[in-house]
Protein backbone atom coordinates (compact mmCIF):
# COMPACT_ATOMS: atom_id res chain seq x y z
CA UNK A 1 143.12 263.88 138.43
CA UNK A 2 139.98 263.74 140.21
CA UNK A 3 137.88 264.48 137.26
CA UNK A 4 139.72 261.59 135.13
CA UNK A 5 138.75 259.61 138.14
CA UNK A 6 135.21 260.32 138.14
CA UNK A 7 134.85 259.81 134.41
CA UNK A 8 136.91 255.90 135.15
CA UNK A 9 134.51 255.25 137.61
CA UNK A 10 131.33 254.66 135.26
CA UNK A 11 132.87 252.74 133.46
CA UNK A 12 134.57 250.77 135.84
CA UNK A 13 131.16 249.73 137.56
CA UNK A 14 130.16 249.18 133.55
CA UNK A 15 132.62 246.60 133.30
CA UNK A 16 131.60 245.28 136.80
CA UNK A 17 128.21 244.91 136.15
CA UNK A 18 129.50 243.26 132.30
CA UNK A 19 131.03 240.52 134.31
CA UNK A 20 128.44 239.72 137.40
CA UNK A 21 125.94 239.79 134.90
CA UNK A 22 127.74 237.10 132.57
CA UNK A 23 128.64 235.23 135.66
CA UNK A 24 125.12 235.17 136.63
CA UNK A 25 124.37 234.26 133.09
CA UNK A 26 126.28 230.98 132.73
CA UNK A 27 124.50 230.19 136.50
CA UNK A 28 121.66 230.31 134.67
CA UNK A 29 122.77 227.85 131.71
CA UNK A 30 123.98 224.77 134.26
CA UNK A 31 125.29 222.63 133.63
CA UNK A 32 127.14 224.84 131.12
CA UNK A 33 129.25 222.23 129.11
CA UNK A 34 125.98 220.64 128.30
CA UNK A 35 124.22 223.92 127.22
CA UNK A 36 126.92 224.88 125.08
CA UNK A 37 127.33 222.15 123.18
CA UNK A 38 123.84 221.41 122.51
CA UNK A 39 123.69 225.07 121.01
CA UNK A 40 127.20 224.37 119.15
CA UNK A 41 125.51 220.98 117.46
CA UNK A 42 122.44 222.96 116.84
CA UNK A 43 123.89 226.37 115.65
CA UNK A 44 124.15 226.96 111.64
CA UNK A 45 126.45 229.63 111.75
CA UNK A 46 129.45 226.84 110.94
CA UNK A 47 131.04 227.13 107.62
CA UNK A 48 130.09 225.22 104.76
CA UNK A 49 133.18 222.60 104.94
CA UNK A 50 132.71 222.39 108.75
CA UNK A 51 128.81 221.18 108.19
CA UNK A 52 129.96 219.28 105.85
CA UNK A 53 132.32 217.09 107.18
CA UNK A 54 129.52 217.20 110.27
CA UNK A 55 126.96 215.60 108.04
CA UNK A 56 129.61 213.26 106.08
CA UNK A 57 130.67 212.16 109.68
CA UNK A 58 127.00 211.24 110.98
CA UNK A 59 126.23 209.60 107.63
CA UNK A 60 129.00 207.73 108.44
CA UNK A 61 128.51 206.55 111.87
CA UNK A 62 124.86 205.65 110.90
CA UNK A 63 125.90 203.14 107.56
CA UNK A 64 128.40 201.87 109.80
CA UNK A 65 126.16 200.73 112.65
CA UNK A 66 123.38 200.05 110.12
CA UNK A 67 126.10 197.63 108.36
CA UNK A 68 127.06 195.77 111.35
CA UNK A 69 123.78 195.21 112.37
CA UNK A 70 122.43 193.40 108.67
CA UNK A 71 125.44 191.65 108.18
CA UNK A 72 125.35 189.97 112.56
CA UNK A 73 121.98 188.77 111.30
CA UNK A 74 122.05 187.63 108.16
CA UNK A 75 125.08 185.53 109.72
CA UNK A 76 122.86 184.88 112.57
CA UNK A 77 120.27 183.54 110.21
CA UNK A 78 122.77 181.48 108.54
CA UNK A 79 123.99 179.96 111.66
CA UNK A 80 120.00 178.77 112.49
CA UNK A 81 120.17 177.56 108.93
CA UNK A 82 123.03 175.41 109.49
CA UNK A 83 121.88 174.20 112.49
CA UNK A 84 118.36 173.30 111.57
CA UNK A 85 119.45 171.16 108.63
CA UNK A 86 122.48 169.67 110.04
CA UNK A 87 120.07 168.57 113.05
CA UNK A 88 116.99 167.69 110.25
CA UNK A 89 118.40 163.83 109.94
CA UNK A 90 120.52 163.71 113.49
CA UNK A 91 119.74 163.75 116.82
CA UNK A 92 120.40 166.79 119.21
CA UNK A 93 121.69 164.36 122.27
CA UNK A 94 123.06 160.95 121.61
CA UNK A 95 123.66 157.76 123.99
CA UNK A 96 126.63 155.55 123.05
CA UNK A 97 129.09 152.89 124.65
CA UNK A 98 131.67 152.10 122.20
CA UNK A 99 133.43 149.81 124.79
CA UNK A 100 130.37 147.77 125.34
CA UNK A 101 128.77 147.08 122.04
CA UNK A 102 126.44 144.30 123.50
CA UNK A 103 124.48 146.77 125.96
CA UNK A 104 121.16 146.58 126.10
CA UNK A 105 119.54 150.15 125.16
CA UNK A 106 115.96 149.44 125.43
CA UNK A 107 116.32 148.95 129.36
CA UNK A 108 118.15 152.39 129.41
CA UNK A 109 115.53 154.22 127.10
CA UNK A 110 112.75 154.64 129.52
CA UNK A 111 115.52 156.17 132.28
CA UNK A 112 116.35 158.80 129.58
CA UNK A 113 112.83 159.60 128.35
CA UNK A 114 111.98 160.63 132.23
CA UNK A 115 114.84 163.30 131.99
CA UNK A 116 113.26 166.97 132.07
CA UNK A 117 113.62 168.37 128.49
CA UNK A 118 113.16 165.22 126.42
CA UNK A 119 111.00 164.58 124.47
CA UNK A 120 111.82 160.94 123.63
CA UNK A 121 114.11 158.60 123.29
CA UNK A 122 115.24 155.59 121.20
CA UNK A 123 117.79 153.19 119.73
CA UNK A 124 119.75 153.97 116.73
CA UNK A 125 122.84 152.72 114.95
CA UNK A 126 125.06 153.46 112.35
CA UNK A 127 127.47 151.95 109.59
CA UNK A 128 129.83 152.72 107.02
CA UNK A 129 129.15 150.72 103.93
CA UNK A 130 130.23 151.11 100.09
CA UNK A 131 127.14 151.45 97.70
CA UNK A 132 128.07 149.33 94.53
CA UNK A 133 126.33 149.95 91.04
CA UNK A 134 128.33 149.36 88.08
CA UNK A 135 130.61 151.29 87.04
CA UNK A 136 130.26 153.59 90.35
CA UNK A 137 131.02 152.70 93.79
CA UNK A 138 130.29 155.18 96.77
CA UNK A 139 130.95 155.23 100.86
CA UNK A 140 127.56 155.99 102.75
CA UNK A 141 126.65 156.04 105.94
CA UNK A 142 123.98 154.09 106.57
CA UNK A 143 121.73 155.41 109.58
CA UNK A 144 118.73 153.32 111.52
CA UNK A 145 114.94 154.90 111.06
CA UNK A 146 113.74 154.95 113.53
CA UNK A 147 110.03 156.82 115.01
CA UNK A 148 111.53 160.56 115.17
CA UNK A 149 113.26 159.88 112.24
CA UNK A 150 110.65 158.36 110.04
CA UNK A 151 108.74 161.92 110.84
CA UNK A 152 111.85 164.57 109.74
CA UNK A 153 111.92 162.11 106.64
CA UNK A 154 108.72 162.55 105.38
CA UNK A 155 109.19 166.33 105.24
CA UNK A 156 112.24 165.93 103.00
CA UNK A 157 111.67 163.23 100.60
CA UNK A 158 111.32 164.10 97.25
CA UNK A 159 110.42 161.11 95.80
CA UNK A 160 108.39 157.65 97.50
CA UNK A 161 107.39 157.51 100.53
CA UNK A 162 108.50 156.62 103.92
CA UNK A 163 106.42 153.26 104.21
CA UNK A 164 108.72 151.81 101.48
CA UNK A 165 110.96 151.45 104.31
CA UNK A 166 108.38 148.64 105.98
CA UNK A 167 109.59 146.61 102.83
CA UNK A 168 112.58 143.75 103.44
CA UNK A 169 115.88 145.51 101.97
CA UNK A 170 114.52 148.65 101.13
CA UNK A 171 116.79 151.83 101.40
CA UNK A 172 116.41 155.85 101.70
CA UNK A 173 118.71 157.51 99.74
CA UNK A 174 119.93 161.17 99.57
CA UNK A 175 119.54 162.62 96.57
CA UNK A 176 123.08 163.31 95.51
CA UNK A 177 123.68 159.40 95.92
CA UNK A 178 120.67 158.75 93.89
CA UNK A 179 122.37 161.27 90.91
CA UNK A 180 126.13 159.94 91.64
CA UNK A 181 124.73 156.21 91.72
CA UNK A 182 122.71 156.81 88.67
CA UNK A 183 119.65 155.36 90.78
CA UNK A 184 115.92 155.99 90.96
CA UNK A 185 112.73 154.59 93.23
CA UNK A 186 112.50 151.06 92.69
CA UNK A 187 115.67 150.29 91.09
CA UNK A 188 118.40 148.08 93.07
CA UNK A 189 121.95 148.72 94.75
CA UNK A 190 124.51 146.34 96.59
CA UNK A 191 125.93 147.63 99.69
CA UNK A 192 129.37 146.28 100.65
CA UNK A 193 129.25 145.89 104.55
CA UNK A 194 132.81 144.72 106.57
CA UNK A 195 132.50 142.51 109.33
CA UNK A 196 135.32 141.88 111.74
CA UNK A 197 134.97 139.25 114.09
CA UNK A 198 137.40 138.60 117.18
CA UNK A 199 140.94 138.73 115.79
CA UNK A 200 140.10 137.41 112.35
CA UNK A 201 141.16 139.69 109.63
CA UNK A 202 138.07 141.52 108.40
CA UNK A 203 135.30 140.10 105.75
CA UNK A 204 133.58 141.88 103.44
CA UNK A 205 129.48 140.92 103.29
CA UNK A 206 127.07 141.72 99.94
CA UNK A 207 123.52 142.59 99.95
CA UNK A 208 121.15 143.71 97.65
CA UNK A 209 119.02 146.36 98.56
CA UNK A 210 115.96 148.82 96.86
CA UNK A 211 115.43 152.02 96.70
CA UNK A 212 112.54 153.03 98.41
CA UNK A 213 112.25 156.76 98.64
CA UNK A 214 114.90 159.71 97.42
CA UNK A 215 114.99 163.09 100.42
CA UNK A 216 117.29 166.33 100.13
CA UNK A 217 118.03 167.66 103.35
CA UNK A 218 119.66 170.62 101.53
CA UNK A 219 123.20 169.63 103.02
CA UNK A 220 125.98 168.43 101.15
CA UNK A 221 127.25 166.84 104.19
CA UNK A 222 123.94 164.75 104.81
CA UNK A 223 122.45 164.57 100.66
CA UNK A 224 125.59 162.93 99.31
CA UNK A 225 126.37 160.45 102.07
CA UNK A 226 123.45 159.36 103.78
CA UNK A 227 121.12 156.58 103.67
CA UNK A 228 118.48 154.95 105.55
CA UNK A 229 117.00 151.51 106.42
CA UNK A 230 115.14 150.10 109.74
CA UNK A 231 116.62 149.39 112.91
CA UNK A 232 116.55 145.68 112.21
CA UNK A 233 118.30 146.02 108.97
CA UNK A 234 121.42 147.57 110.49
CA UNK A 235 121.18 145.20 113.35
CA UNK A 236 121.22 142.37 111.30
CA UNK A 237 123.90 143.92 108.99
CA UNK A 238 126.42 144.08 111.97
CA UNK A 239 125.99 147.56 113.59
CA UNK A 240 125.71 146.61 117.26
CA UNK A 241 129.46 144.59 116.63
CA UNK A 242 131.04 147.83 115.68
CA UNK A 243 130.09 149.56 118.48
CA UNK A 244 127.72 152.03 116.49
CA UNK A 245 124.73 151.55 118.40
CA UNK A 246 122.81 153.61 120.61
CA UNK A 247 119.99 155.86 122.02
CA UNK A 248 119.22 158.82 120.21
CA UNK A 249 117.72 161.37 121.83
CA UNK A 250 115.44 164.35 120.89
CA UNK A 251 114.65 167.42 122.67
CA UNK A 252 112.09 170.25 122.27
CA UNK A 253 114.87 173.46 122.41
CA UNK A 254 117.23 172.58 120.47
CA UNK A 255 119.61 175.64 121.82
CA UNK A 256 119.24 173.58 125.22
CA UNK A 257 120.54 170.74 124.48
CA UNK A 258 123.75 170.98 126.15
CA UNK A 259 121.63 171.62 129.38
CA UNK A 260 119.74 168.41 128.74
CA UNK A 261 122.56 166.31 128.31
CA UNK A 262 124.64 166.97 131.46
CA UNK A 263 120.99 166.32 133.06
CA UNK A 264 120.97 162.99 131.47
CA UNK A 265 124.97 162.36 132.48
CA UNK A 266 123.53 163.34 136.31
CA UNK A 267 120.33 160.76 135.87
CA UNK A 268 121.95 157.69 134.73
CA UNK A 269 122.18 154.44 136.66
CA UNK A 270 125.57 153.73 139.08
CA UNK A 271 126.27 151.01 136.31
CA UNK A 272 126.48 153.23 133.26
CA UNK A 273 129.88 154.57 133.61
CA UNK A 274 131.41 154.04 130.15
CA UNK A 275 128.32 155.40 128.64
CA UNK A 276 129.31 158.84 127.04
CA UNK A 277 126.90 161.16 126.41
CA UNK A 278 127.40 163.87 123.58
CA UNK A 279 125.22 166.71 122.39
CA UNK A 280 125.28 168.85 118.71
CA UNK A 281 127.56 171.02 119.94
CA UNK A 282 130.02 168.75 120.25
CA UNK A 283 129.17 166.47 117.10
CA UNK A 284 129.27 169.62 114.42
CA UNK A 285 131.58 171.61 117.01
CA UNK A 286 134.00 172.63 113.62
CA UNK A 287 130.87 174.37 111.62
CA UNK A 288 129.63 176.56 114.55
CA UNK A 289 133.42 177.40 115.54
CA UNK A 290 134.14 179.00 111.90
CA UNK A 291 131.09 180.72 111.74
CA UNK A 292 131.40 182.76 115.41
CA UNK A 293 135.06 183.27 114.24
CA UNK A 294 133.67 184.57 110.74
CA UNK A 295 130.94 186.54 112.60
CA UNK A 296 134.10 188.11 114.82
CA UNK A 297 136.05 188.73 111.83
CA UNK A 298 133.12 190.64 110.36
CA UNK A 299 131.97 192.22 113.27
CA UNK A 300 135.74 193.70 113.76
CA UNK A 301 135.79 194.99 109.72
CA UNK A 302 132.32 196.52 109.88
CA UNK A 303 133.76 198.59 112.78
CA UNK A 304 136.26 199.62 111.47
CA UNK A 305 133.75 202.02 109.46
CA UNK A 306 132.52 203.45 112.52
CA UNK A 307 136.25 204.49 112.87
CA UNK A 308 136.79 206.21 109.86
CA UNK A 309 133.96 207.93 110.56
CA UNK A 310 135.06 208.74 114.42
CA UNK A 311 137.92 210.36 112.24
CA UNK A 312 135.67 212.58 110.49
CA UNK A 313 134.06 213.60 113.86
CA UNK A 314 137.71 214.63 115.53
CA UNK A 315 138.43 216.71 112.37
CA UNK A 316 135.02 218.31 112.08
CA UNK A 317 135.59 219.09 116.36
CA UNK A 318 139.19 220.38 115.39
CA UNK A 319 137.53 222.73 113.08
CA UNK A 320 134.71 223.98 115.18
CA UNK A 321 137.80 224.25 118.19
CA UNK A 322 139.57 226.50 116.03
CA UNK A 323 136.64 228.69 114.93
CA UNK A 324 135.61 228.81 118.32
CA UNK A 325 138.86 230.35 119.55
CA UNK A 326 137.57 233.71 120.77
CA UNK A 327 134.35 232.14 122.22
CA UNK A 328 136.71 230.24 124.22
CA UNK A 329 138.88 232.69 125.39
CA UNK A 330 135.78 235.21 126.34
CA UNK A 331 134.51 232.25 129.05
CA UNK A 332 137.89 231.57 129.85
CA UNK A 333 137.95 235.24 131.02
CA UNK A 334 134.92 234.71 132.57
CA UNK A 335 135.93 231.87 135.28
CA UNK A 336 135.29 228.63 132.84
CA UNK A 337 137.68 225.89 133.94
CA UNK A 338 139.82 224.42 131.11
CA UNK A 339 137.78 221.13 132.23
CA UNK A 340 134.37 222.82 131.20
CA UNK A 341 135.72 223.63 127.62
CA UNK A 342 136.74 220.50 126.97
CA UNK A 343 133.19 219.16 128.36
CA UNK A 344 131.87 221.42 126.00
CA UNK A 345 133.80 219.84 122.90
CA UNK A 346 132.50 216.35 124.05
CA UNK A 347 128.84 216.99 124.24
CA UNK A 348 128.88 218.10 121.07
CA UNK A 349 130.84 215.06 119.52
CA UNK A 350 128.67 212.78 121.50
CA UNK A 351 125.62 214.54 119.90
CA UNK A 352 126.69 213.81 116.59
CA UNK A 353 128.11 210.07 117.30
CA UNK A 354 124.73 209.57 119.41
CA UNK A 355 122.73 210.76 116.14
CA UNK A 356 124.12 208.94 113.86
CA UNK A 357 124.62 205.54 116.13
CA UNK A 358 120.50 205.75 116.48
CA UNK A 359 120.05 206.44 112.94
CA UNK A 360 122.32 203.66 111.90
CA UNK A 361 120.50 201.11 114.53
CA UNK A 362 116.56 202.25 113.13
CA UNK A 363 118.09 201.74 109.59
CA UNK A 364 119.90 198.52 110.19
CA UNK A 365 116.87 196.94 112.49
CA UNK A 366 114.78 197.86 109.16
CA UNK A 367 116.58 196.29 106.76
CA UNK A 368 117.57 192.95 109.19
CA UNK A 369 113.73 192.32 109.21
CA UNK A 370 113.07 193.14 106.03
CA UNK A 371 116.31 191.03 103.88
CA UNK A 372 113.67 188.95 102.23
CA UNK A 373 111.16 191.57 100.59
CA UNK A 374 113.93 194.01 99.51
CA UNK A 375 115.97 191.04 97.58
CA UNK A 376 113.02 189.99 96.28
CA UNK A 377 112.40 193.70 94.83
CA UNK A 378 116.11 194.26 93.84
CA UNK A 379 115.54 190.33 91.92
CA UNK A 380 112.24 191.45 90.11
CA UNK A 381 113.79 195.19 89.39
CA UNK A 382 117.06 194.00 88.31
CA UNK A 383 116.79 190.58 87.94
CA UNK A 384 119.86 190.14 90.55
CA UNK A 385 119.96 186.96 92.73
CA UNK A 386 122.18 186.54 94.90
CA UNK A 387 121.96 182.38 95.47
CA UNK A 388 121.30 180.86 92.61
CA UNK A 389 119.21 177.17 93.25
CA UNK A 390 121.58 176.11 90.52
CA UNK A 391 124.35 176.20 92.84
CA UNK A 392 123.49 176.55 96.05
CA UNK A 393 121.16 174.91 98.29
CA UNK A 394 119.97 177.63 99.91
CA UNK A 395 118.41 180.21 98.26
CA UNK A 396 117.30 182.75 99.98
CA UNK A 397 118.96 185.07 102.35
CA UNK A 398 118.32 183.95 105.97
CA UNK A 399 117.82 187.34 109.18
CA UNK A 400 117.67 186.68 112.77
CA UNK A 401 118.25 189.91 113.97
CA UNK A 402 119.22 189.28 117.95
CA UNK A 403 118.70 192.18 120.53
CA UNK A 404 122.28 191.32 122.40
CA UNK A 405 124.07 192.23 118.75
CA UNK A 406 122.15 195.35 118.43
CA UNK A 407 122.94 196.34 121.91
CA UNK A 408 126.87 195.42 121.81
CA UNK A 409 127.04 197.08 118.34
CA UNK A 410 125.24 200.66 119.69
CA UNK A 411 127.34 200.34 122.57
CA UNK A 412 130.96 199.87 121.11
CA UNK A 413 129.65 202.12 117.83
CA UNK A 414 129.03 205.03 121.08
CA UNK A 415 132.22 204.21 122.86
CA UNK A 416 134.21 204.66 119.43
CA UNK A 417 132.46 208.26 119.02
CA UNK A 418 132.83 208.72 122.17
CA UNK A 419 136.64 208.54 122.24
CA UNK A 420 136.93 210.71 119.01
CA UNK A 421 136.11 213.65 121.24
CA UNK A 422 139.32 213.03 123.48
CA UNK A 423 141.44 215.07 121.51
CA UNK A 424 139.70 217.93 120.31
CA UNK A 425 138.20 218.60 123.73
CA UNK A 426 141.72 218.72 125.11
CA UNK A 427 142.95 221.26 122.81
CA UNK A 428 140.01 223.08 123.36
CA UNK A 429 140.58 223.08 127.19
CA UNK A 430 144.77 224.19 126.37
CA UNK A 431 143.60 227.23 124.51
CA UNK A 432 145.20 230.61 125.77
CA UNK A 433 142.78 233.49 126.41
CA UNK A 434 145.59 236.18 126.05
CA UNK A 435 146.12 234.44 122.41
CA UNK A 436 142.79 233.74 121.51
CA UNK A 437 142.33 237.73 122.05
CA UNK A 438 145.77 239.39 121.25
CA UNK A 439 144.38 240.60 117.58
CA UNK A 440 140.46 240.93 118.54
């Protein structure tokens, strides 16, 4: 008995040593979770279908991200689009008093010109006529001229010139008037203009106008509805009676105007109460409200692809969990907490999701700044266009890439990889060592 227990003995202090010297080991390697599953991510000893559902997964993650990101700023480059045309022939910040159509706007244009953040200010008005030329007949707006105006009008008109408005009855037209009205420069249209005065029932007024100059604003909203004369004109034609008279007022930021006008609401005289004050925001509200919805919708579909590939990462961690069984079990042995396997499971997960989230933003950023040269190769290579000018007014595709969208879109494409660790780490942390090692 005494021999059996010296020969137990070495190997007893064998087994001892095994075990201080593993324990000292993984002091060594601290945090541990971290060193393990950087040398998991790294390690090539996985099987083939285990690396390659790793690589499928980070391919995945990075279109996904890379998709989210082109598509927020092409839609973001849209949205400036919009807005710069839409605000091309209006003003950002208007001035009007519908309940007092005899005020006096010239004494309340200097007041509004001293506001911080304008840039000037000045009457306009506005009317709804019918433009009559046998056989057609079409409703326009008809809009004052005026200074600012005059300026965004020579930089759209396509044919005259912007003097011809100087000329007694002379008109602007948009360009899809001029095609529906069958009109060029020079030629002549009536404009039908009601009149309602008091309680008389209303009249109807004729007056023969000329075209002095054709513009496309590259709206349908503004080309097929829209035309201009002076000031005077639609003064004389009845504007300030209807109440569609004004101050319209520009502004250098555009994006500020919102600011600008509840400066203006704060700087106006004691006697200006029914004076109401509205800014672009508020007169195109409807366009800008479907295209943030349409930019959530599409923001919500593209992540979806980040999910499916999330999906790929818990099956590929599954895997590796699995193969890793006796691994497991041998730290478990050793003292590792079931907490510290499962930390284990997530740093590797959130190596992969991290890899491909970065890849995905570097390749998205890339192609948001570059939209316009690579459709211009794919339309030279393949002769593929995506707008044609045939059809639509714009013809290129717009990219305002924005840092905030890149930032939400790496941050909820890491929290979705994030979470995909959740439930192979757990099953990692619920393995049995007894099991693991019954048939090693």
């Amino acid at each position: 008995m005494k021999s059996v227990a010296r020969v137990d003995a070495p190997k007893r202090e064998l087994r001892r040593y095994f075990i201080v010297s593993c324990k000292n080991a993984t002091r060594m390697f601290q945090p541990l979770p971290l060193f393990i599953g950087l040398r998991y991510s790294g390690a090539r000893t996985h099987r083939f279908f285990v690396s390659f559902i790793t690589w499928v997964s980070l391919l995945g993650v990075a279109v996904g991200v890379a998709a989210l990101i082109v598509i927020l700023s092409v839609m973001n480059g849209f949205e400036s689009e919009l807005r710069s045309r839409l605000l091309a022939l209006s003003a950002p910040v208007r001035l009007s008093a519908p309940d007092e159509p005899g005020r006096d706007w010239q004494v309340l244009a200097p007041v509004v010109a001293a506001v911080p953040g304008v840039s000037a200010a000045e009457p306009y008005a506005e009317l709804q006529v019918l433009a009559v030329r046998q056989p057609e007949m079409l409703p326009l707006q008809l809009r004052a001229a005026g200074t600012a105006m005059r300026k965004e009008l020579a930089s759209l008109l396509v044919e005259g010139e912007v003097a011809s408005l100087d000329a007694l009855d002379s008109l602007i037209v948009g360009r899809q008037v001029a095609e529906q009205l069958a009109i060029a420069v020079g030629d002549s249209v009536t404009l039908l203009i009601p009149t309602v005065t008091g309680d008389e029932l209303p009249e109807a007024r004729l007056r023969q106008f000329t075209v002095g100059a054709i513009f496309e604003a590259g709206l349908q909203e503004n080309d097929d509805s829209l035309a201009f004369a002076t000031p005077a004109t639609l003064l004389s034609l009845g504007a300030a009676r209807s109440g569609s008279v004004g101050l319209a007022v520009q502004v250098p930021d555009t994006l500020a105007a919102s600011d600008t006008a509840m400066r203006i609401r704060a700087a106006l005289p004691a006697g200006s109460g029914k004076v109401v004050v509205s800014d672009w925001t508020q007169q195109h509200a409807s366009y800008f409200r479907a295209i943030r919805i349409e930019k959530t919708m599409m923001a919500l579909i593209l992540l979806l692809v980040v999910g499916i590939a999330a999906f790929n990462i818990v099956s590929m961690l599954v895997m590796v969990v699995n193969d890793k069984r006796t691994d497991i079990a041998i730290l478990r042995t050793l003292g590792a907490e079931p907490g510290t396997m499962a930390r284990v499971f997530v740093v590797q997960g959130v190596v992969i999701g991290t890899t491909g989230v970065l890849a995905g933003v570097v390749l998205g950023t890339a192609i948001a700044f570059n939209v316009g040269p690579i459709l211009g190769f794919l339309d030279s290579a393949f002769g593929l266009r995506i707008f044609d000018s045939d059809v639509y007014y714009i013809t290129q595709v717009p990219s305002e890439p924005h840092g905030l969208d890149v930032l939400l879109v790496t941050l909820s494409a890491l929290a979705v990889t994030a979470l995909a660790t959740i439930y192979p780490a757990r099953r990692a942390a619920a393995t049995s060592p007894a099991e693991a090692l019954r048939y090693e």
